[in-house]
C-alpha atoms as a PDB file:
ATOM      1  CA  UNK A   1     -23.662 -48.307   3.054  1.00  0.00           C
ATOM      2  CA  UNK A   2     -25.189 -46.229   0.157  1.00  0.00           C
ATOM      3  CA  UNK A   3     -26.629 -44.060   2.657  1.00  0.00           C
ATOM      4  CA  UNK A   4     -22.885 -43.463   4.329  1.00  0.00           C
ATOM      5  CA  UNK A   5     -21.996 -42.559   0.867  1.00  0.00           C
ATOM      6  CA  UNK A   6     -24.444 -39.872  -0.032  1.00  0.00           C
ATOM      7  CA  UNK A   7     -23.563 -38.129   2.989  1.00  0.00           C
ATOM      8  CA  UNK A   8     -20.145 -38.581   2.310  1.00  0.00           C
ATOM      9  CA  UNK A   9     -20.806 -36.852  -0.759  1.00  0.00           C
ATOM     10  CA  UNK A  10     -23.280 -34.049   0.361  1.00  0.00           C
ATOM     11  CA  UNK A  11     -20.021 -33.234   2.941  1.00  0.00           C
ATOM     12  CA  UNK A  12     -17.793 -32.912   0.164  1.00  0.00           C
ATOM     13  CA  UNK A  13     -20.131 -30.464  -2.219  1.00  0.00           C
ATOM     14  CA  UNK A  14     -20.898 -28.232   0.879  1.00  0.00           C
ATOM     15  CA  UNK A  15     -17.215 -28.071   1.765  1.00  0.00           C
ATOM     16  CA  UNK A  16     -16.297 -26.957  -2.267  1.00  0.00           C
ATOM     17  CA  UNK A  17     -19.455 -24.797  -2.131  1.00  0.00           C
ATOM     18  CA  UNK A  18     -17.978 -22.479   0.960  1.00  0.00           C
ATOM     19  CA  UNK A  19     -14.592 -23.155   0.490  1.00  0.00           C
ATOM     20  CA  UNK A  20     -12.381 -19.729  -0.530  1.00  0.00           C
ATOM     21  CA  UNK A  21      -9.293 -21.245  -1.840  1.00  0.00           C
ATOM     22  CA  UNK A  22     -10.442 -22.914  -5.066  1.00  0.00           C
ATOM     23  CA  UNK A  23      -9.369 -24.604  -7.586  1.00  0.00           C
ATOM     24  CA  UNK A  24     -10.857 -22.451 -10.518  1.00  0.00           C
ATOM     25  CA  UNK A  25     -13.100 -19.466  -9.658  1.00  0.00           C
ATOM     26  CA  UNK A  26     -16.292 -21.569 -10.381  1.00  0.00           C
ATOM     27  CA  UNK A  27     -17.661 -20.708  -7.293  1.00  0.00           C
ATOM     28  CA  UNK A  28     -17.829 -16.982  -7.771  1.00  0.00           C
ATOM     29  CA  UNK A  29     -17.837 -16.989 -11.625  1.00  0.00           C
ATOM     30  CA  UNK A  30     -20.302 -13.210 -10.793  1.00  0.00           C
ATOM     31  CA  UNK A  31     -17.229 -11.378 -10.712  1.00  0.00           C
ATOM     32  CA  UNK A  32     -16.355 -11.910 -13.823  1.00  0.00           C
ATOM     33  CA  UNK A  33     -18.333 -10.838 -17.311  1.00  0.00           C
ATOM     34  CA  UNK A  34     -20.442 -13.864 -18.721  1.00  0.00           C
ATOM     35  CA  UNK A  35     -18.225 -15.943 -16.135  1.00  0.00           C
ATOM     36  CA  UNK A  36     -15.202 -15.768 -18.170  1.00  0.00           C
ATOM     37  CA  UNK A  37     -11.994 -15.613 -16.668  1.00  0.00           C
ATOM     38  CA  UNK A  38      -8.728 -13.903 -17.718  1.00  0.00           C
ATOM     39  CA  UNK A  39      -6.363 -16.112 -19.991  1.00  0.00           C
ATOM     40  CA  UNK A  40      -3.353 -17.993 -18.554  1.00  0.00           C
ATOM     41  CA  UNK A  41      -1.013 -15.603 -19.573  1.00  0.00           C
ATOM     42  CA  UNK A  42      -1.221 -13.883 -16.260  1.00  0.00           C
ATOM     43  CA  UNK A  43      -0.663 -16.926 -14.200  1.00  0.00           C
ATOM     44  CA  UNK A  44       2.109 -17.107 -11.779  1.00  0.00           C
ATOM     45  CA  UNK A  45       4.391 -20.111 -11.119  1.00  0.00           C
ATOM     46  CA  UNK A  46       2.492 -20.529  -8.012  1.00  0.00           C
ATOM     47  CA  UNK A  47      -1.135 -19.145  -7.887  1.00  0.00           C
ATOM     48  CA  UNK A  48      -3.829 -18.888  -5.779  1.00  0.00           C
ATOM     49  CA  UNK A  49      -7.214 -18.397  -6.771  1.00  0.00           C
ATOM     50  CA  UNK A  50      -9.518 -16.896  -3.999  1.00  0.00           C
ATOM     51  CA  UNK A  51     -13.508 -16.558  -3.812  1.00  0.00           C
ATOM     52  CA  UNK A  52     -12.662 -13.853  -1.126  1.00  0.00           C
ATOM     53  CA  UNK A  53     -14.810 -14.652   1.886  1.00  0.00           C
ATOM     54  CA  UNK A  54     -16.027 -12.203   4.652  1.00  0.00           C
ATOM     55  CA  UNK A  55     -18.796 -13.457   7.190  1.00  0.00           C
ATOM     56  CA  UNK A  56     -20.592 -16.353   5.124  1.00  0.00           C
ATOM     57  CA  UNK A  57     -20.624 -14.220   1.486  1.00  0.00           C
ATOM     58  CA  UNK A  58     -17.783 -13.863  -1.886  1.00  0.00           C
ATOM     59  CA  UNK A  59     -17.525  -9.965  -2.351  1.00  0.00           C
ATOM     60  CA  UNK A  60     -14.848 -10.388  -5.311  1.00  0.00           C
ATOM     61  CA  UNK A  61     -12.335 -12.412  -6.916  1.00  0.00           C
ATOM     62  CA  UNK A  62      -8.084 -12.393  -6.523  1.00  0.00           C
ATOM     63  CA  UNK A  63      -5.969 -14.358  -8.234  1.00  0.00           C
ATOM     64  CA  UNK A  64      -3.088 -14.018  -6.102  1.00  0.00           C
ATOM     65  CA  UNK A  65       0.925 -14.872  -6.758  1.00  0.00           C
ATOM     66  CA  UNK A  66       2.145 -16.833  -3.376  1.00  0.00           C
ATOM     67  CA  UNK A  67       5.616 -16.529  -4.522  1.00  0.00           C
ATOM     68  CA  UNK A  68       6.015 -12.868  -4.613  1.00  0.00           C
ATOM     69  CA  UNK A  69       3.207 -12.451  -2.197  1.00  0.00           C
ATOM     70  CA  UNK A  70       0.816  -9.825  -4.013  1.00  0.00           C
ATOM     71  CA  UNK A  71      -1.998 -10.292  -6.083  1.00  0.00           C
ATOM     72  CA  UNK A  72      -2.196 -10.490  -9.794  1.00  0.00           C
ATOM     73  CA  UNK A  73      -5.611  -8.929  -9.827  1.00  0.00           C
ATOM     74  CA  UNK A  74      -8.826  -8.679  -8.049  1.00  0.00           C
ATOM     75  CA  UNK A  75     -11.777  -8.920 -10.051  1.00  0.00           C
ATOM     76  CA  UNK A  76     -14.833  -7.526  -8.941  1.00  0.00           C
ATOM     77  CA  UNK A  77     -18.306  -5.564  -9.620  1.00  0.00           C
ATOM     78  CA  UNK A  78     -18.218  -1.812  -9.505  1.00  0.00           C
ATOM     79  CA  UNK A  79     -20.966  -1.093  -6.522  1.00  0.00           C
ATOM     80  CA  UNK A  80     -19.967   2.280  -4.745  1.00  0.00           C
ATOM     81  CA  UNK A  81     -22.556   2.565  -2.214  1.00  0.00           C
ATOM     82  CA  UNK A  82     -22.617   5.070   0.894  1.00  0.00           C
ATOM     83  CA  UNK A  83     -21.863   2.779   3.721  1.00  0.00           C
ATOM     84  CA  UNK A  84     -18.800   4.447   5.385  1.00  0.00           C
ATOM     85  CA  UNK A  85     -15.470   3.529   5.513  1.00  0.00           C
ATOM     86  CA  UNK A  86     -15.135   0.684   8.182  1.00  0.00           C
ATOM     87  CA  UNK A  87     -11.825   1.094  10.407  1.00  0.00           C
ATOM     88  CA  UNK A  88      -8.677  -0.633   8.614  1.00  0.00           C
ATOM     89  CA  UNK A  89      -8.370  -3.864  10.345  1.00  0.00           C
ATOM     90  CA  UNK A  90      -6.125  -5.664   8.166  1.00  0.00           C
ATOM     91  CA  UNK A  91      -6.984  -9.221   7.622  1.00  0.00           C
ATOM     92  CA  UNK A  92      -5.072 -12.757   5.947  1.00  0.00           C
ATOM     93  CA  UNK A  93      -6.075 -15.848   4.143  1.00  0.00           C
ATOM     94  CA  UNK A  94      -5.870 -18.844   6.777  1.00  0.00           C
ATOM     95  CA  UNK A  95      -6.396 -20.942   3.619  1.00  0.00           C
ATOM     96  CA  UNK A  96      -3.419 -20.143   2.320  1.00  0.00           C
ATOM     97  CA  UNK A  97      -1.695 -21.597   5.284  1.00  0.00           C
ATOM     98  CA  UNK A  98      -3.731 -24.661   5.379  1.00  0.00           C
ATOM     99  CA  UNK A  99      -6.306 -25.660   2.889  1.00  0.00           C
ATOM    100  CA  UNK A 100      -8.581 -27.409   5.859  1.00  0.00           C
ATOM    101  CA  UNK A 101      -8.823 -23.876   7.548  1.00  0.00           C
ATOM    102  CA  UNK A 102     -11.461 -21.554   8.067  1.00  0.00           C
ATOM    103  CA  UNK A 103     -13.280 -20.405   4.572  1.00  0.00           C
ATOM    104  CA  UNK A 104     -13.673 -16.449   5.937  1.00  0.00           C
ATOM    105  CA  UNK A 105     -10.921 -14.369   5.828  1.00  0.00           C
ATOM    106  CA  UNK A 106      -9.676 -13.434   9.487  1.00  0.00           C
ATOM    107  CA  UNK A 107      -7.027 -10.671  11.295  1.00  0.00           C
ATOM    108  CA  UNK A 108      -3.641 -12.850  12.017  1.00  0.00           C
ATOM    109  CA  UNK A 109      -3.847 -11.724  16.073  1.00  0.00           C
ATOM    110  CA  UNK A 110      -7.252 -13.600  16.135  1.00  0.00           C
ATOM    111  CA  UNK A 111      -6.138 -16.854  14.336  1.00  0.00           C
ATOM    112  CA  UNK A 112      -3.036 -16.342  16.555  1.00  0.00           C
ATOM    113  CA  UNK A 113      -4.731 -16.507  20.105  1.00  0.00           C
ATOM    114  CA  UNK A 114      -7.661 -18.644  19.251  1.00  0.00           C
ATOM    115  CA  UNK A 115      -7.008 -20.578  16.085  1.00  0.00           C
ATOM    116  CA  UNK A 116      -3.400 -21.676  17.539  1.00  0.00           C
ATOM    117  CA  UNK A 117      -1.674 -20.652  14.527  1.00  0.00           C
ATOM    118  CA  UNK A 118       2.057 -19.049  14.620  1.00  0.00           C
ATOM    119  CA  UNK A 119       3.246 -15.836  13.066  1.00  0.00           C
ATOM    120  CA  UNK A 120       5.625 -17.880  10.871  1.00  0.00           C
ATOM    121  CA  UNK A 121       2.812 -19.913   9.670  1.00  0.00           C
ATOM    122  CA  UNK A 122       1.260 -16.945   8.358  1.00  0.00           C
ATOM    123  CA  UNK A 123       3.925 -15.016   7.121  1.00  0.00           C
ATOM    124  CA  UNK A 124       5.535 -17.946   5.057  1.00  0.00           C
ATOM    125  CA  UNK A 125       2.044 -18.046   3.448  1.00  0.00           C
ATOM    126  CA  UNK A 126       0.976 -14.080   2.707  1.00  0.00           C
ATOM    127  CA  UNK A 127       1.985 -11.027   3.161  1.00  0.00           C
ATOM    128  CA  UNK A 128       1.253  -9.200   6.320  1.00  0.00           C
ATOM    129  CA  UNK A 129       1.207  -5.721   8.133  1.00  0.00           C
ATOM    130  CA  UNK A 130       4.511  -5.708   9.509  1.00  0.00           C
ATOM    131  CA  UNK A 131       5.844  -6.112   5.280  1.00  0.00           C
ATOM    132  CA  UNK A 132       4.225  -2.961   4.677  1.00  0.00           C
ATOM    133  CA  UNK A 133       5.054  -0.673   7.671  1.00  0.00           C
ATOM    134  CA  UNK A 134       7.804   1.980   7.710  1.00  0.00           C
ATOM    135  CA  UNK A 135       8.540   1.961   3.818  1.00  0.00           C
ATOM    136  CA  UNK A 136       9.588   4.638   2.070  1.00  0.00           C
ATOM    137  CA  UNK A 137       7.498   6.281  -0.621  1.00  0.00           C
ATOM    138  CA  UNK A 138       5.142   3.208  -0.771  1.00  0.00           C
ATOM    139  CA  UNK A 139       1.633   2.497   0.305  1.00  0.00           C
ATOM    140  CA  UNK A 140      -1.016  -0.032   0.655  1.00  0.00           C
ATOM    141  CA  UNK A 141      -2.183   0.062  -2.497  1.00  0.00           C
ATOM    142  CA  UNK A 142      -6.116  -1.879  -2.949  1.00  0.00           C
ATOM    143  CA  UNK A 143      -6.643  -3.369  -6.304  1.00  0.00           C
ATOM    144  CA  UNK A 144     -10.435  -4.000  -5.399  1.00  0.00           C
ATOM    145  CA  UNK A 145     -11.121  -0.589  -3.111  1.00  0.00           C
ATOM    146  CA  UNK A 146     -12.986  -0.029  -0.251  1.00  0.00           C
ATOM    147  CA  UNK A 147     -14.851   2.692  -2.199  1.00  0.00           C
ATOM    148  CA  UNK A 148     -15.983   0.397  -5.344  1.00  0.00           C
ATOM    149  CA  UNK A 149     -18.142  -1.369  -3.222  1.00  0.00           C
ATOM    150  CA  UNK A 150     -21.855  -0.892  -1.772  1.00  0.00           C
ATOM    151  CA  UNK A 151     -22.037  -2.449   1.684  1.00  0.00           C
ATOM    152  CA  UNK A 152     -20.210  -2.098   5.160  1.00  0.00           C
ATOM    153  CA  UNK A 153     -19.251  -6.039   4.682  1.00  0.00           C
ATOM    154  CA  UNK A 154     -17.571  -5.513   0.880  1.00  0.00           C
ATOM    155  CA  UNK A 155     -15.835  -2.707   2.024  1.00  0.00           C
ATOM    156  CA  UNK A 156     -14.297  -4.306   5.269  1.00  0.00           C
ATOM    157  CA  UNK A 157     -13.683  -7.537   2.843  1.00  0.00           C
ATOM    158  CA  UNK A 158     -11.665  -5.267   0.656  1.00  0.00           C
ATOM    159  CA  UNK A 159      -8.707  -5.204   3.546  1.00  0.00           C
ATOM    160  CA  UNK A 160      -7.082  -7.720   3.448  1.00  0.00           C
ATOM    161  CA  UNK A 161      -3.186  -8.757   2.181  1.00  0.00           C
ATOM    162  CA  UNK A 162      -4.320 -10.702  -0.478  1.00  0.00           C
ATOM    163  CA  UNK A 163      -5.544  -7.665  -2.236  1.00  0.00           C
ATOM    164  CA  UNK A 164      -2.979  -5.078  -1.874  1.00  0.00           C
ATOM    165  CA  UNK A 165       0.419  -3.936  -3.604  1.00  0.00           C
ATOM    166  CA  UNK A 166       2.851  -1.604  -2.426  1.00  0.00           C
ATOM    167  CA  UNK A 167       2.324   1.148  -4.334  1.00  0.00           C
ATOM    168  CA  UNK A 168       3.863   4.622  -5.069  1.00  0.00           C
ATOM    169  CA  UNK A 169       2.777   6.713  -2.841  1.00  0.00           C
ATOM    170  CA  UNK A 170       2.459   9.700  -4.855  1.00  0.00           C
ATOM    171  CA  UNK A 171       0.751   8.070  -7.996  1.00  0.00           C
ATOM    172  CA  UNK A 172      -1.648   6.059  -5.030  1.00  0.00           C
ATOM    173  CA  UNK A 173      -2.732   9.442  -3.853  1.00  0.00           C
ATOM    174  CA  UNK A 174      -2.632  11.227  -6.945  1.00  0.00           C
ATOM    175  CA  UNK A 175      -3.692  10.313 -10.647  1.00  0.00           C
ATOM    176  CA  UNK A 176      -4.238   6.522  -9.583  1.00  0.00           C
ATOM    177  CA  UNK A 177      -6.888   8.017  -6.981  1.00  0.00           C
ATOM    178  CA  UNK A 178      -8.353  10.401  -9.962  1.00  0.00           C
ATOM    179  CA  UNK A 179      -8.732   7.522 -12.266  1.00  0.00           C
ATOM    180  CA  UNK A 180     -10.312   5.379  -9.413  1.00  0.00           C
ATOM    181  CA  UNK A 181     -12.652   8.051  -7.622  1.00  0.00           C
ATOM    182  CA  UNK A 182     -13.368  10.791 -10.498  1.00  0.00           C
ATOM    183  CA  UNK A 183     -12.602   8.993 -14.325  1.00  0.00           C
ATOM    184  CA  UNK A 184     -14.331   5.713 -13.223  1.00  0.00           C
ATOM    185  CA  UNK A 185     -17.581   7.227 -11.524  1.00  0.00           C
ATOM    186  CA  UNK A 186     -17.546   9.457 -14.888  1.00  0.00           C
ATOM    187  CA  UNK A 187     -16.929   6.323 -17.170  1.00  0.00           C
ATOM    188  CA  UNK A 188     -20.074   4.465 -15.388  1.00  0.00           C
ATOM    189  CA  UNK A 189     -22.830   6.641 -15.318  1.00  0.00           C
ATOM    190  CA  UNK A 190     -25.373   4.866 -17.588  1.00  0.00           C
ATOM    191  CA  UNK A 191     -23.774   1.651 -17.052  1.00  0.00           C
ATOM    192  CA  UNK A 192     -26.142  -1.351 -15.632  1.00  0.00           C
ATOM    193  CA  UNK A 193     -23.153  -2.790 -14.484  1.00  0.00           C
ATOM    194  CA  UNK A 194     -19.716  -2.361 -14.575  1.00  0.00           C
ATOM    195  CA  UNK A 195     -17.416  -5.286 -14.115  1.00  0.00           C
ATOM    196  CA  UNK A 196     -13.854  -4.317 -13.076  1.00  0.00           C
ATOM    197  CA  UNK A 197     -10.579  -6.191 -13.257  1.00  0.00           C
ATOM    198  CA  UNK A 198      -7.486  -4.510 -11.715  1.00  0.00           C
ATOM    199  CA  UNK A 199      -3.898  -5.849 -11.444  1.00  0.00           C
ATOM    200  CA  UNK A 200      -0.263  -5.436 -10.841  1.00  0.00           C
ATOM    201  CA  UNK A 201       2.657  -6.204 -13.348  1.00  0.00           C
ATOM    202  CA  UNK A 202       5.653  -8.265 -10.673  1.00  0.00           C
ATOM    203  CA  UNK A 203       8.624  -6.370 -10.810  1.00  0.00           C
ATOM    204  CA  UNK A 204      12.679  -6.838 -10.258  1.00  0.00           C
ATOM    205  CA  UNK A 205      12.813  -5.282  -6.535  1.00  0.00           C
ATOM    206  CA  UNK A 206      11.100  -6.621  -3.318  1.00  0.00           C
ATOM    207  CA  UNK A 207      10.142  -4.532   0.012  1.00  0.00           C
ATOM    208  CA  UNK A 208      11.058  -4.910   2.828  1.00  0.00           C
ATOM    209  CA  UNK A 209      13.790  -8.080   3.154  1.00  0.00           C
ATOM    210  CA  UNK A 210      12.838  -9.721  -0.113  1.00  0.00           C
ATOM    211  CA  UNK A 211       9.487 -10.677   0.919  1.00  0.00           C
ATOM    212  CA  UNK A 212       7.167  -8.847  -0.993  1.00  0.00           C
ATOM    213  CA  UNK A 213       6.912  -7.732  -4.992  1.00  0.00           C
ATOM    214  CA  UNK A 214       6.992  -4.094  -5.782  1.00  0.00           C
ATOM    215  CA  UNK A 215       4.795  -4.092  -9.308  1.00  0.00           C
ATOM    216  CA  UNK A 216       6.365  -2.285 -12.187  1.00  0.00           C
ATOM    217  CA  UNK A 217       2.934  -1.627 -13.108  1.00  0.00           C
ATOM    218  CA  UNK A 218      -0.729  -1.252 -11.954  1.00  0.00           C
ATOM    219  CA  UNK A 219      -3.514  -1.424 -14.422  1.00  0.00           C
ATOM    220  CA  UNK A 220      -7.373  -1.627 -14.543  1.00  0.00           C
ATOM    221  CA  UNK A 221      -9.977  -2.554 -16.974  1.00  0.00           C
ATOM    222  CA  UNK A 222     -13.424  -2.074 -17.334  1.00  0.00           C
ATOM    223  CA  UNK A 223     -16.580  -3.724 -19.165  1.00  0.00           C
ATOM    224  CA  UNK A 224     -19.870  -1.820 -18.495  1.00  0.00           C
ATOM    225  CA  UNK A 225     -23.339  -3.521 -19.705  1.00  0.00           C
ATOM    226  CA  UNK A 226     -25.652  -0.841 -20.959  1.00  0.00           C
ATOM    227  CA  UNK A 227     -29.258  -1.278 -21.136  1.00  0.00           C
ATOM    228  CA  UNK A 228     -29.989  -2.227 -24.698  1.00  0.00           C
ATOM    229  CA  UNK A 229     -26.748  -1.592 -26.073  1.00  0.00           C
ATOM    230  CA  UNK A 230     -24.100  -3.577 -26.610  1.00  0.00           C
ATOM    231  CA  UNK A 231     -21.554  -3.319 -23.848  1.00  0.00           C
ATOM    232  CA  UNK A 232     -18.735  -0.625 -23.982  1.00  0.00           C
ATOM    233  CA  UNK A 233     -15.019  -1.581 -22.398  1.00  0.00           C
ATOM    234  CA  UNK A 234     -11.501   0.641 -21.431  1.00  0.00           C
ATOM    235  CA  UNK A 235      -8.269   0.049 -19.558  1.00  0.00           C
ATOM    236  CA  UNK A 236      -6.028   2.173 -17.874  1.00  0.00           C
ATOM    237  CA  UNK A 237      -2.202   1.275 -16.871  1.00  0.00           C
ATOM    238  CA  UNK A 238       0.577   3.750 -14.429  1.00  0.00           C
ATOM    239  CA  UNK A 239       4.074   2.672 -14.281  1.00  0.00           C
ATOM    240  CA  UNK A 240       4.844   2.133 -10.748  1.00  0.00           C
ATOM    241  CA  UNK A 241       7.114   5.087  -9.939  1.00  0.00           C
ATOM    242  CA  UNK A 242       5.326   7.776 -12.068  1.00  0.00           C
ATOM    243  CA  UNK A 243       2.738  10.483 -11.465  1.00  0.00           C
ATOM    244  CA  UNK A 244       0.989   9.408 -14.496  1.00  0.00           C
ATOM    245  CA  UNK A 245      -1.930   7.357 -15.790  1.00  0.00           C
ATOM    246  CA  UNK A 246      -2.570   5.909 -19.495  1.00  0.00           C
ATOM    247  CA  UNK A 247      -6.360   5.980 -20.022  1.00  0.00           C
ATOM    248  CA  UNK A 248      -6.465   3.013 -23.071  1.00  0.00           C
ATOM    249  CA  UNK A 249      -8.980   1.428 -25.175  1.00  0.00           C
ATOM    250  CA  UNK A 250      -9.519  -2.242 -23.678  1.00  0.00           C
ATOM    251  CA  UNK A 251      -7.751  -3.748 -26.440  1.00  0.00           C
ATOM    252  CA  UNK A 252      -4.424  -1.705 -25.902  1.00  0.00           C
ATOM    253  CA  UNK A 253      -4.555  -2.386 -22.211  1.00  0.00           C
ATOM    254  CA  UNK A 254      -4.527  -6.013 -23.029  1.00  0.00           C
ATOM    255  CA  UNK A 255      -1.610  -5.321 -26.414  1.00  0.00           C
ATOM    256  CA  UNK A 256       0.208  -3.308 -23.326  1.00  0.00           C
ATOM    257  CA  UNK A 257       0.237  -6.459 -20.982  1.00  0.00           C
ATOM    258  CA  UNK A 258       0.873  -9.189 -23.949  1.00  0.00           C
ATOM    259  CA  UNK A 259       4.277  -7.174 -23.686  1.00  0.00           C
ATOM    260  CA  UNK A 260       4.914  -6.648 -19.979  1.00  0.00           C
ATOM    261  CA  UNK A 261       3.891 -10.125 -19.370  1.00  0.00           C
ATOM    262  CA  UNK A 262       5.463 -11.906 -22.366  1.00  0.00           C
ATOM    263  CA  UNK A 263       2.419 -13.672 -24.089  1.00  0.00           C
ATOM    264  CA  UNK A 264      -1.007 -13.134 -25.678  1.00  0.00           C
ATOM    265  CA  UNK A 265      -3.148 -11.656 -22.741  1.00  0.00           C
ATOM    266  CA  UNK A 266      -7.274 -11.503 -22.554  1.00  0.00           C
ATOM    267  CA  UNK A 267      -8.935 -10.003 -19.944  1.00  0.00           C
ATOM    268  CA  UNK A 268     -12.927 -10.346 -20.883  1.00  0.00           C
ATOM    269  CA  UNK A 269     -15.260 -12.175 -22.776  1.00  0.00           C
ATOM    270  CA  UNK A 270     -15.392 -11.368 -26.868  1.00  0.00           C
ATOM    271  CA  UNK A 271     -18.569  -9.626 -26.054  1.00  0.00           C
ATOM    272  CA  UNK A 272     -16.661  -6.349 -24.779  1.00  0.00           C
ATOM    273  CA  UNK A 273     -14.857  -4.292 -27.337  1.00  0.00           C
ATOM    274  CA  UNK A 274     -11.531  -3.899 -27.729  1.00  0.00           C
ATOM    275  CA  UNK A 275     -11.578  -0.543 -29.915  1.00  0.00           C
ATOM    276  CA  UNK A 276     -12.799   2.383 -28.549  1.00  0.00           C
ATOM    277  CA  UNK A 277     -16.060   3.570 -30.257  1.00  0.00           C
ATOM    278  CA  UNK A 278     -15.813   6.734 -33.204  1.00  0.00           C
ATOM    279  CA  UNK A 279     -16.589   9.773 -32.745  1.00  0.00           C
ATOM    280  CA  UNK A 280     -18.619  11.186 -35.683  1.00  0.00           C
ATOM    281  CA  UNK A 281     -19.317  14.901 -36.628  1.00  0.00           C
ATOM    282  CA  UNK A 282     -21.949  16.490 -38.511  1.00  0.00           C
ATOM    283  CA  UNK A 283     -21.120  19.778 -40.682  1.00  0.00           C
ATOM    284  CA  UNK A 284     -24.075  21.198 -42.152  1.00  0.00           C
ATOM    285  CA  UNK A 285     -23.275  22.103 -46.037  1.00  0.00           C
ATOM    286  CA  UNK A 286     -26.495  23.340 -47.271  1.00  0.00           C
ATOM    287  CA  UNK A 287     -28.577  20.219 -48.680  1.00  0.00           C
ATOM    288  CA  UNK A 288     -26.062  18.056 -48.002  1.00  0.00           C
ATOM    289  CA  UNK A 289     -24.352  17.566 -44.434  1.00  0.00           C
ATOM    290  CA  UNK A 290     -20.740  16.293 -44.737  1.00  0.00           C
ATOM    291  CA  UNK A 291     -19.532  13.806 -41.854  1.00  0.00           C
ATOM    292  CA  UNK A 292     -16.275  14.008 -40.051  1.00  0.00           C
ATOM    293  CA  UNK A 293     -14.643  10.753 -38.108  1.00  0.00           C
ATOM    294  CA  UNK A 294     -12.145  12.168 -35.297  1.00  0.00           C
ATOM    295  CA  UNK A 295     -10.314  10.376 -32.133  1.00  0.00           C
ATOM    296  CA  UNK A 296      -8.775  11.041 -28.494  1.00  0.00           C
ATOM    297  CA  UNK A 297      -5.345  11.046 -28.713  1.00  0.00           C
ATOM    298  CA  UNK A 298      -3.379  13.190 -25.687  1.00  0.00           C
ATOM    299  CA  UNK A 299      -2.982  16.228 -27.267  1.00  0.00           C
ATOM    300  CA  UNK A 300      -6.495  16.351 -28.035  1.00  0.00           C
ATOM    301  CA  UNK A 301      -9.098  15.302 -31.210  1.00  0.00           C
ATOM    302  CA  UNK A 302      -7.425  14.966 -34.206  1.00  0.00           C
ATOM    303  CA  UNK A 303      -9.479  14.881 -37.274  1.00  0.00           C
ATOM    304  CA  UNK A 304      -9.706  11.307 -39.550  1.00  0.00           C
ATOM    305  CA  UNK A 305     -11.678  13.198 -42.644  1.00  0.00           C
ATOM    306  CA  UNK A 306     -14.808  12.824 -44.009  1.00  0.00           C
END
């Protein structure tokens, strides 16, 4: 009888080990700076927090809104590595449909014709392809990219529904791409590594049918460890329907989203600062050098005084 119940047991801790759709993100806490989570005040009515699962490893984190069917944010380590692109086969959750499904995230025609599931199933559960095809002045916009990551597996892990947004089509190829391909490779040179959370704000209109959330706002944060330095942090936010990005300290990113989202939002552990760092300047006046504090603001350095 005991011996019944210690494999009873052992079954149930290597089903919560491998399993994708978790409770808390426990079981990939790596994503995620010193393992802490963001606060509740980016929790949807109805979340879903995913380990997300391609062939037998986690390659990031998504906490993902069933409701409006679009994640809140995918949290994940920035690893660009020079595996190429793999082709864009687009793939769901079958957790999300049924909790006792498979743990690996899977293309719908597959769990279709072999796992017996139906369409419906899946689309009362996710998003899927057909939600995104055909709309106007939107794209399929990746919170975790393809690009941020170092192998073939990451990047193919990095398509799937429970990641993605429609997004604006002009920001998704324009400023957002800067910020993602040319700002953060800039921001991360001497970093040991980078831990990156990136979300969307849910906004008043759905595409296409009133199935899927079009985000008022996409935003991203960063906390880079340095190698015997104490670790530096930064946000950035676009509105939705704008050519524009907002590069932000990390503490207004999260002062930003305490608004959009209606209560007090934290993104990192204490450990990464919320103020960018000061820029100091040293003017040479004979035997005694006078020091100048200046900051970034968008029209260039302004000057703080001595």
């Amino acid at each position: 009888m005991l011996g019944l119940l210690l494999l009873q047991v052992l079954a149930s801790c290597l089903w919560l080990g491998h399993s994708e759709v978790v409770n808390s993100f426990d079981s990939c806490p790596q994503f995620f700076y010193s393992g802490t989570f963001p606060n509740d005040a980016l929790n949807p009515n109805n979340p879903a927090r995913i380990c997300q699962r391609f062939r037998n490893s986690y390659h990031y984190a998504t906490l993902y809104d069933r409701d409006r069917r679009i994640p809140v944010y995918s949290a994940y380590k920035y690893e660009p590595g020079d595996a190429k692109r793999p082709p864009e086969w687009w793939m769901v959750e079958p957790q999300l449909i049924d909790k006792n499904s498979l743990p690996d995230m899977e293309r719908d025609w597959i769990l279709i014709e072999q796992k017996k599931f139906t369409l419906d199933q899946i689309k009362k559960s996710q998003a899927i392809l057909n939600d995104y095809e055909g709309l106007k002045d939107l794209d399929i916009g990746h919170l975790s990219p393809s690009g941020h990551h170092f192998s073939r597996e990451s990047k193919r892990a990095s398509f799937t529904f429970t990641n993605v947004v429609p997004l604006n089509s002009t920001l998704n190829n324009g400023k957002w791409n800067a910020y993602e391909h040319k700002t953060l490779p800039k921001m991360t040179k001497r970093c040991k590594t980078t831990y990156v959370i990136t979300g969307a704000v849910p906004g008043n209109t759905y595409v296409p049918e009133e199935r899927v959330n079009r985000p008022s706002h996409i935003w991203s944060a960063a906390c880079c460890v340095l190698d015997k330095k104490p670790p530096k942090a930064w946000g950035a936010i676009a509105e939705n329907d704008k050519n524009h990005v907002e590069e932000l300290s990390l503490g207004e990113l999260e002062e930003r989203l305490t608004e959009l989202y209606g209560g007090t939002v934290t993104l990192f552990n204490n450990a990464c600062p919320r103020k960018k760092p000061r820029i100091i300047i040293r003017i040479a006046s004979g035997a005694f050098p006078t020091y100048y504090r200046i900051k970034k603001s968008q029209s260039g350095l302004v000057w703080m005084g001595p």
